[in-house]
C-alpha atoms as a PDB file:
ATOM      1  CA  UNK A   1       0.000   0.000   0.000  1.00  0.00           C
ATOM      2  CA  UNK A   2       1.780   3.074  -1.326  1.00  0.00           C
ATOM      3  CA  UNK A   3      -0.601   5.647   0.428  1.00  0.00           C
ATOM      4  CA  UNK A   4      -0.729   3.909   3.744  1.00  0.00           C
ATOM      5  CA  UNK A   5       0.304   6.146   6.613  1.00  0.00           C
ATOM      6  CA  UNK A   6       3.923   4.871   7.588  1.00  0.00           C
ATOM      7  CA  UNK A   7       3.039   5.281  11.120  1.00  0.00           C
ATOM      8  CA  UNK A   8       0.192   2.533  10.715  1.00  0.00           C
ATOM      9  CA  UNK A   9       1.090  -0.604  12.247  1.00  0.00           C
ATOM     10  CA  UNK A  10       1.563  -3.872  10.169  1.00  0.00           C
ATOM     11  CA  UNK A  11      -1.519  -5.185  11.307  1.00  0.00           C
ATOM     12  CA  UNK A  12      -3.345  -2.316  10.357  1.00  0.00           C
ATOM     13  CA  UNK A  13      -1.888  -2.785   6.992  1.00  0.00           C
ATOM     14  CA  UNK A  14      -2.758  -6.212   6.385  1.00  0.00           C
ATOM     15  CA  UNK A  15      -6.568  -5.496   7.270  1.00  0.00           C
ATOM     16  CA  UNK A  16      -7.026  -2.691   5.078  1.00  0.00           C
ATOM     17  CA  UNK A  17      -5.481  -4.511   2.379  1.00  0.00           C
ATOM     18  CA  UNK A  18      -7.666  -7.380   2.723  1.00  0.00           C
ATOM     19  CA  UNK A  19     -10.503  -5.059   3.218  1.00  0.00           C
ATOM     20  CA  UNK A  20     -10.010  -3.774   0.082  1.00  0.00           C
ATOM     21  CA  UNK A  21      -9.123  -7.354  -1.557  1.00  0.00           C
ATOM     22  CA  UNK A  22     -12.422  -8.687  -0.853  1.00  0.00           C
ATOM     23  CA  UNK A  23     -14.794  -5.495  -1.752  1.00  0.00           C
ATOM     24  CA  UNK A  24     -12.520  -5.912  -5.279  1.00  0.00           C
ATOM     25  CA  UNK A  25     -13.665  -9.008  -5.447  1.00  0.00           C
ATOM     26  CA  UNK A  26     -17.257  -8.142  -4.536  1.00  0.00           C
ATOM     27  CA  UNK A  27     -17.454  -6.036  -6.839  1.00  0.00           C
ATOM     28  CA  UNK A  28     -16.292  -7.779  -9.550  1.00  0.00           C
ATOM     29  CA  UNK A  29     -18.960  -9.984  -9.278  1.00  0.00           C
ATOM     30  CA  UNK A  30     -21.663  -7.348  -9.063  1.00  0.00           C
ATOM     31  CA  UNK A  31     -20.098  -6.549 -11.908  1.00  0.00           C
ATOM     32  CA  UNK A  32     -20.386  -9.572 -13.906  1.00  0.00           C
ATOM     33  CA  UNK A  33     -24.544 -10.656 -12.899  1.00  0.00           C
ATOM     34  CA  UNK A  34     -24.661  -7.289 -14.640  1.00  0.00           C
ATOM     35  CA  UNK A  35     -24.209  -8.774 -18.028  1.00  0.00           C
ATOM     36  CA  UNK A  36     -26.075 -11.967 -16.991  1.00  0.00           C
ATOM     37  CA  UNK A  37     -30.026 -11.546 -19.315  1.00  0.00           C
ATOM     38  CA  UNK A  38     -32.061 -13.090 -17.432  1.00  0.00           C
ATOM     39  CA  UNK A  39     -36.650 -12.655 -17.791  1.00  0.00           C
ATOM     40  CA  UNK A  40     -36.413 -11.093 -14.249  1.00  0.00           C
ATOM     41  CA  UNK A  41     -34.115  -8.726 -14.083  1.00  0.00           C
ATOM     42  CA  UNK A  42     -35.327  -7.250 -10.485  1.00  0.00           C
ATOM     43  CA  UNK A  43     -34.177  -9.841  -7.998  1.00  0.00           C
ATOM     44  CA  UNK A  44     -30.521  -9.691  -9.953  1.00  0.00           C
ATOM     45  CA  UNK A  45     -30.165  -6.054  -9.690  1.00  0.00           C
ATOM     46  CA  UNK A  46     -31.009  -5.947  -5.948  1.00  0.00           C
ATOM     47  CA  UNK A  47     -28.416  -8.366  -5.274  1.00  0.00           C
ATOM     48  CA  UNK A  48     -26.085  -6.401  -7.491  1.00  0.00           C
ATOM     49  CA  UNK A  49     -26.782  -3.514  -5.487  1.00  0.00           C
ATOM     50  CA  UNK A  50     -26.741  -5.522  -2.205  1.00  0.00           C
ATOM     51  CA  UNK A  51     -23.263  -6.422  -3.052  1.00  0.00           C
ATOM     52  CA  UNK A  52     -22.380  -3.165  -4.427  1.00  0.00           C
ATOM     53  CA  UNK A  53     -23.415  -1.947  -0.799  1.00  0.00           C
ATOM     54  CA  UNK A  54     -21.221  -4.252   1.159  1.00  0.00           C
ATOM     55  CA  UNK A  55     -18.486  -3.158  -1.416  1.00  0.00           C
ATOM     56  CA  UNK A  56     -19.561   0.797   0.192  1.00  0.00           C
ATOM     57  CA  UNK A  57     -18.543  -0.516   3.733  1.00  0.00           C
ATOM     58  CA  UNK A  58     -15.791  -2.215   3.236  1.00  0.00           C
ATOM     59  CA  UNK A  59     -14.191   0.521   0.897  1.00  0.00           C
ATOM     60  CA  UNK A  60     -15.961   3.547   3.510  1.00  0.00           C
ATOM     61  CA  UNK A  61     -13.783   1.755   6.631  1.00  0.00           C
ATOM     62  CA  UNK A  62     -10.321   1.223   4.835  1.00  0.00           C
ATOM     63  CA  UNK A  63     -10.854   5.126   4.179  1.00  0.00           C
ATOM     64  CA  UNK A  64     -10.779   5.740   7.569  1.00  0.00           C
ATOM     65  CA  UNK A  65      -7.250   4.495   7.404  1.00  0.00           C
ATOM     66  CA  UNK A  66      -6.024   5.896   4.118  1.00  0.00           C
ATOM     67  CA  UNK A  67      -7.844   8.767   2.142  1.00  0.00           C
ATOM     68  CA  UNK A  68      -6.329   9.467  -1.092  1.00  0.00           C
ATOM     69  CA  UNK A  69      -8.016  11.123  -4.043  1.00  0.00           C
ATOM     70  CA  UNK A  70      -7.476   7.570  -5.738  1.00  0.00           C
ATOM     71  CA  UNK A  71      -9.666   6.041  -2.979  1.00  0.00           C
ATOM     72  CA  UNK A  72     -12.104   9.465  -3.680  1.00  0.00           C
ATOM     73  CA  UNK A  73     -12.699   8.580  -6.904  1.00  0.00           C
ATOM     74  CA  UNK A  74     -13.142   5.533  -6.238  1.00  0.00           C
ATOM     75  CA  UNK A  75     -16.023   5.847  -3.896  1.00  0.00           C
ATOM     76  CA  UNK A  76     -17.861   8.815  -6.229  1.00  0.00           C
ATOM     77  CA  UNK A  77     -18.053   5.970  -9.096  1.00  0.00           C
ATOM     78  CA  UNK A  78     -19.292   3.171  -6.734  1.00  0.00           C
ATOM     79  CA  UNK A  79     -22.115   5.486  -5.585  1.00  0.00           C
ATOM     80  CA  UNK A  80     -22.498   6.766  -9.388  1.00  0.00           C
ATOM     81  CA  UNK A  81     -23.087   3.021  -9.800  1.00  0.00           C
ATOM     82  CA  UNK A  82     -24.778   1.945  -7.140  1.00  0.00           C
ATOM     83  CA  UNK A  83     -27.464   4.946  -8.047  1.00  0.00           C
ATOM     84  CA  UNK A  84     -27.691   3.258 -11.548  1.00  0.00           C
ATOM     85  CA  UNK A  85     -28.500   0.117 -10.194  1.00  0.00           C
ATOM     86  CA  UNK A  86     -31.404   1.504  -8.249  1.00  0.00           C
ATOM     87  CA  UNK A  87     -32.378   3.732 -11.103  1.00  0.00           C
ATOM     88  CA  UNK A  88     -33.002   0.805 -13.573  1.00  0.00           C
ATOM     89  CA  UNK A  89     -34.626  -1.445 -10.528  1.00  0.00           C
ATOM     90  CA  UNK A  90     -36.782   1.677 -10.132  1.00  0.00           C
ATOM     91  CA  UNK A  91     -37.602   1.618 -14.184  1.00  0.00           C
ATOM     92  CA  UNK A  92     -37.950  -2.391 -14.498  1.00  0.00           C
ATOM     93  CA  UNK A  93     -40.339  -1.945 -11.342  1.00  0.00           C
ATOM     94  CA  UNK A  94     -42.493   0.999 -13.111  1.00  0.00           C
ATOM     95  CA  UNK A  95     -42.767  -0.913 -16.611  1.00  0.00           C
ATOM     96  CA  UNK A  96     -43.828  -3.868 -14.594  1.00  0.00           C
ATOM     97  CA  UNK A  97     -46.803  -2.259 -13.100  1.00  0.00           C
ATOM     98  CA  UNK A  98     -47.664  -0.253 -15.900  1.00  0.00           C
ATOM     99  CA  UNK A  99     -47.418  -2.868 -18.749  1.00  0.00           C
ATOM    100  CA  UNK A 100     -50.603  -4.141 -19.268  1.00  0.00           C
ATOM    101  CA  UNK A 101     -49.599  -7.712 -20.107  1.00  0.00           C
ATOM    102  CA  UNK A 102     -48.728  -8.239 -16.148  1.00  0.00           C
ATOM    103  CA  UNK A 103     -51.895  -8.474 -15.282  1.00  0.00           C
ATOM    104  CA  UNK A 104     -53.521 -11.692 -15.995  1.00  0.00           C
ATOM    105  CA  UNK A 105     -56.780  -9.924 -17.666  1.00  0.00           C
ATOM    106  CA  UNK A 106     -55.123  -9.383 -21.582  1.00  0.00           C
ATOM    107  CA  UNK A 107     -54.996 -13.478 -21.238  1.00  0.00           C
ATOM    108  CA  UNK A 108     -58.405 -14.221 -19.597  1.00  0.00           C
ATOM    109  CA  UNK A 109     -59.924 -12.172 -22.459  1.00  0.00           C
ATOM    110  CA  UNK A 110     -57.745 -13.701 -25.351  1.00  0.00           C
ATOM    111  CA  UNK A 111     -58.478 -17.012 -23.915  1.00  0.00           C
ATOM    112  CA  UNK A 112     -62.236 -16.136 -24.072  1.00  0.00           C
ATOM    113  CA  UNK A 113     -62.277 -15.005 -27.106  1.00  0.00           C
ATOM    114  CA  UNK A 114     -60.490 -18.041 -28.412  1.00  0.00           C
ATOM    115  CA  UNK A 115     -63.515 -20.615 -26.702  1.00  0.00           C
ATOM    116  CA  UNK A 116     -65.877 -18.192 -28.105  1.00  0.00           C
ATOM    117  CA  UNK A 117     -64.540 -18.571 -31.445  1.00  0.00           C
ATOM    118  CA  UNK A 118     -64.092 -22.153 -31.188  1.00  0.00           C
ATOM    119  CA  UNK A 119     -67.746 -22.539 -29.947  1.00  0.00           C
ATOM    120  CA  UNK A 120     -68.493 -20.495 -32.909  1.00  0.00           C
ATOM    121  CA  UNK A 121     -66.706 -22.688 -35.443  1.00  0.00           C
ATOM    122  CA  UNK A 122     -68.209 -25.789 -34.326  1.00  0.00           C
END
């Protein structure tokens, strides 16, 4: 760790490091179920965002230790992505309720209109 403080114990050292190993690692793989398609994107993006948010903790405590603008930037594009997550959760939520093919009426009537057409036929 270039930034660390020289006056930080080794200890120290070694637990902001792996701090900031594992939120890499959670974050790559919020990354990643980002580019997984899937027919229900909600439940996905809230455990994307869950991770993301665990990333946010781990990253917020080893800046307690070491602040450098590195570490700043670092933290303004996590929350730029976290608020994208919750932005398209927001939008796949709002199409959901407003699409009128969630609702199970558009079937019951096609699948009415079908018997009456087949009684029709007959």
């Amino acid at each position: 760790m270039d930034a660390a403080d020289p006056d930080l114990p080794d200890a120290a050292v070694e637990h902001i490091s792996q701090m900031l190993t594992l939120a890499k690692s959670k974050h790559q793989e919020a990354i990643a179920m980002l580019g997984t398609p899937d027919p229900s994107a909600v439940p996905r993006l809230r455990e994307v965002l869950r991770l993301l948010d665990e990333v946010e903790l781990l990253a917020d405590d080893a800046s307690t230790y070491i602040e450098t603008e590195v570490m700043k930037a670092a933290l303004k594009d996590l929350h730029f992505q976290q608020a994208s997550v919750r932005m398209a959760i927001a939008q796949l939520e709002q199409l959901k309720v407003r699409s009128l093919w969630a609702t199970p009426w558009p079937w019951i009537t096609i699948m009415a209109l079908a018997l009456i057409i087949a009684q029709a036929l007959r």
